[in-house]
Protein backbone atom coordinates (compact mmCIF):
# COMPACT_ATOMS: atom_id res chain seq x y z
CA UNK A 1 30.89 -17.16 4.19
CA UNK A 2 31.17 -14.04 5.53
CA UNK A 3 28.31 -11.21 3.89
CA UNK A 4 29.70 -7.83 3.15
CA UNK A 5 27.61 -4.55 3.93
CA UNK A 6 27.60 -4.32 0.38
CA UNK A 7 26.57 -7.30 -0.57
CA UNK A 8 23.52 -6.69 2.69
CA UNK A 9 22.57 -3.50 0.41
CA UNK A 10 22.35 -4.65 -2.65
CA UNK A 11 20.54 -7.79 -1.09
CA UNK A 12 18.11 -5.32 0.11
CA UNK A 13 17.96 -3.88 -3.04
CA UNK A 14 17.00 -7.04 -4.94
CA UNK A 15 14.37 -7.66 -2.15
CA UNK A 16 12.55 -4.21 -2.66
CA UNK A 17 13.12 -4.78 -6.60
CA UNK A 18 11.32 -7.82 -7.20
CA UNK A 19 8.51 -6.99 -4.23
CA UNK A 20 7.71 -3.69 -6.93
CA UNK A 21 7.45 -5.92 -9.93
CA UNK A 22 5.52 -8.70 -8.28
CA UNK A 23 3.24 -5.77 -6.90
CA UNK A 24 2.90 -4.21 -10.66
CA UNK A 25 1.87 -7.70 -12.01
CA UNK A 26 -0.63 -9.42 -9.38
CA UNK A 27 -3.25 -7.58 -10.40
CA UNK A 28 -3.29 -8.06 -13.99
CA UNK A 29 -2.70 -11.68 -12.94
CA UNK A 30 -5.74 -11.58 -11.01
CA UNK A 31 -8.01 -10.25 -13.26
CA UNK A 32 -7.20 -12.24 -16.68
CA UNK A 33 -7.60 -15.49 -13.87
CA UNK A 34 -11.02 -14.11 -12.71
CA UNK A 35 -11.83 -13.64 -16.73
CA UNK A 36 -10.25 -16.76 -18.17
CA UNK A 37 -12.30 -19.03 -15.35
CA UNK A 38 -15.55 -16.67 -16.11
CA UNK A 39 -15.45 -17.49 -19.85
CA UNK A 40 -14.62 -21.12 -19.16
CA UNK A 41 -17.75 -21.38 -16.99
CA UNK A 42 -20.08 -19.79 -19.66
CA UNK A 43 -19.88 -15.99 -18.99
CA UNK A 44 -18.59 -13.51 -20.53
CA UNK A 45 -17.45 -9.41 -19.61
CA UNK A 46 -14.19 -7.25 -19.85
CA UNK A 47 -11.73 -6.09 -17.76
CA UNK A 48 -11.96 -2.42 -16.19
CA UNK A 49 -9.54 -0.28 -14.30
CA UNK A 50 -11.12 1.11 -11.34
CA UNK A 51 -9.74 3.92 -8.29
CA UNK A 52 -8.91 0.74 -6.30
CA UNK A 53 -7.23 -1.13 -8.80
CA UNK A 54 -9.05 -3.43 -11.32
CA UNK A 55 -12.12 -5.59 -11.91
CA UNK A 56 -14.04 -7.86 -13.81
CA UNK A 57 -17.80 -6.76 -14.84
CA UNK A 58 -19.91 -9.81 -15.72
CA UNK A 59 -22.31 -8.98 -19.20
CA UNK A 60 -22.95 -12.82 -18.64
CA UNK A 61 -23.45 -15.13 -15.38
CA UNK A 62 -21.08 -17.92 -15.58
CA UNK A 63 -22.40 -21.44 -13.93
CA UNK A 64 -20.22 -21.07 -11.11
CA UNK A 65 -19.79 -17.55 -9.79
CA UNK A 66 -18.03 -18.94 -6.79
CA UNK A 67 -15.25 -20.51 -8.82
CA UNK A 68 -15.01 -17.16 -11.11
CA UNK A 69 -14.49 -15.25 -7.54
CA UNK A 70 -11.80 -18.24 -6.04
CA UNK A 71 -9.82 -17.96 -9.45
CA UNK A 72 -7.95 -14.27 -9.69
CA UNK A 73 -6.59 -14.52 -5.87
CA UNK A 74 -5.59 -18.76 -6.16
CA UNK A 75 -3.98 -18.58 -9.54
CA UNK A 76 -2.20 -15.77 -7.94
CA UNK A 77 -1.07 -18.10 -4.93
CA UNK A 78 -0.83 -20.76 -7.42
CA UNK A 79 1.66 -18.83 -9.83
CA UNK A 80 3.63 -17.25 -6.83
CA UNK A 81 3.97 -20.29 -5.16
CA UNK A 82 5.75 -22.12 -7.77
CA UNK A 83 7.76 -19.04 -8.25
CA UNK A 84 8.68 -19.03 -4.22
CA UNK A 85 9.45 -22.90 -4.72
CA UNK A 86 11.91 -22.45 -7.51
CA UNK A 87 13.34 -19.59 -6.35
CA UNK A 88 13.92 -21.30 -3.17
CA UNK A 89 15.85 -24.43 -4.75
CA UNK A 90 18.38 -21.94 -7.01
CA UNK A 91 19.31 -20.13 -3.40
CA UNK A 92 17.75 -16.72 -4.58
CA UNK A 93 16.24 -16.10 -1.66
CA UNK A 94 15.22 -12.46 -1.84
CA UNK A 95 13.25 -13.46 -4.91
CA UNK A 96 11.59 -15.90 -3.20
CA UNK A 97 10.74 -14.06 0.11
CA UNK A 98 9.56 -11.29 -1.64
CA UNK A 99 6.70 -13.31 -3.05
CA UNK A 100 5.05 -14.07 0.55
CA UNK A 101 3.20 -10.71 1.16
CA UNK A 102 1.42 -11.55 -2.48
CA UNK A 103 0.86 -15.45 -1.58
CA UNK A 104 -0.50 -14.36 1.89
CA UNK A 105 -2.37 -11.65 0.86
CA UNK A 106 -4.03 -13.08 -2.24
CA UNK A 107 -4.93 -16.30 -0.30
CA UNK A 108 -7.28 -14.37 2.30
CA UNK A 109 -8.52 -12.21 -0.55
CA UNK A 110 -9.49 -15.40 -2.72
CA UNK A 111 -11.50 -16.64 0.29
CA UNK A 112 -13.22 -13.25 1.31
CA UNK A 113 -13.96 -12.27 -2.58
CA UNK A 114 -15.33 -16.01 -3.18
CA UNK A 115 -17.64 -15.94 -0.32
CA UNK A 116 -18.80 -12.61 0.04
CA UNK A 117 -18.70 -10.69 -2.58
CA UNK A 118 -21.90 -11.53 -4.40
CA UNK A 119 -23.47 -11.46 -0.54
CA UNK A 120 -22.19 -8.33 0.86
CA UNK A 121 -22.56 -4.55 0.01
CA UNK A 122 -20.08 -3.62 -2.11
CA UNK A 123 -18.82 -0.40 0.80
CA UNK A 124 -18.81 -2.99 3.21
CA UNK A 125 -17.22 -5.77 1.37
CA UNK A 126 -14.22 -2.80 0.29
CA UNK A 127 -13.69 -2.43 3.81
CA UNK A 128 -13.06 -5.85 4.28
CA UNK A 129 -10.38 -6.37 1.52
CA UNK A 130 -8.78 -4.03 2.86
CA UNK A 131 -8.28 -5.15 6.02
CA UNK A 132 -7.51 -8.86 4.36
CA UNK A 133 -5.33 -7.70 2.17
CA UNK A 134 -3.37 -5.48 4.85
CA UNK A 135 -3.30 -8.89 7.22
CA UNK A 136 -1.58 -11.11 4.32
CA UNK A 137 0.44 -8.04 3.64
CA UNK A 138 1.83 -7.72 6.58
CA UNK A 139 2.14 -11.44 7.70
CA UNK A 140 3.71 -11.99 4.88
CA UNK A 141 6.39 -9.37 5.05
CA UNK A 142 7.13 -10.11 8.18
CA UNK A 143 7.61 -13.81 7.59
CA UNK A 144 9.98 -12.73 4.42
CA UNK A 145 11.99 -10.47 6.36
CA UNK A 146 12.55 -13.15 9.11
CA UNK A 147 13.60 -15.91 6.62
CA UNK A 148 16.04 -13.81 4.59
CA UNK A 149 17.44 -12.36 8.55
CA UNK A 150 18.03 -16.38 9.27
CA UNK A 151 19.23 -17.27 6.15
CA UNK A 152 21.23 -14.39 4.46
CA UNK A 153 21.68 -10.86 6.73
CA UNK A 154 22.25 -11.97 9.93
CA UNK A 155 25.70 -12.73 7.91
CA UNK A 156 26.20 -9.09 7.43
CA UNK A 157 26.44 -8.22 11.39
CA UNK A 158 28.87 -10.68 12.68
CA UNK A 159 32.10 -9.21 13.75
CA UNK A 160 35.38 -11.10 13.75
């Protein structure tokens, strides 16, 4: 079946929708993970909103401040992932595509925030996740934009 230029915009349209909701909700996501693990491990602290976006300020040291760090960017991946999958299987593939720069991004974040960031001055370790977090970003877009080309647009441009 044949896709309309229409249909191609408002495809497009869906795509930038849902990547500016999932983009307004993976940081709370992250946080409440990094806090929810914290207080399971024995700490305790709050949430704060900072210049760069949130964070989690330990009052109390949980057992396992490794863990605490992994948990915010993998229950991201974690959530997103089954998201991707099921959005996949119903054929809403602009949905699903538009969960990869999140799943990318918060993957290399969960690995540079769990082993560095009680290691590395803070400055340093900023510049860091940002450079992570533009790297899953980008991969991830890419990748998106590829799959829905192959599966969906490419439709759009055939003549005849």
């Amino acid at each position: 079946m044949k896709l309309s230029f229409k249909d191609f915009f408002l495809s497009v349209a869906e795509y930038a929708t849902c990547l500016l909701i999932f983009w307004a909700v993976t940081i709370p996501i992250h946080e409440f993970a990094h806090l929810q693990v914290l207080r399971w491990l024995g700490g305790n602290g709050h949430i704060i909103i900072t210049w760069y976006g949130a964070a989690v300020v330990f009052t109390k040291q949980p057992t396992n401040p490794f863990l605490t760090a992994l948990a915010g960017g993998i229950s991201v991946v974690a959530i997103y992932a089954i998201l991707f999958f099921w959005d996949w299987v119903d054929g809403d593939y602009e949905e699903a595509v538009s969960l990869l720069p999140f799943i990318f991004s918060q993957f290399l974040y969960a690995l540079l925030e769990a082993f560095f960031i009680f290691s590395m001055p803070f400055g340093i370790f900023h510049k860091w996740a940002s450079v992570v977090m533009t790297a899953g970003i980008v991969t991830g877009t890419l990748m998106g934009l590829y799959i829905l080309w192959r599966v969906k647009w490419k439709e759009a441009f055939k003549f005849g």
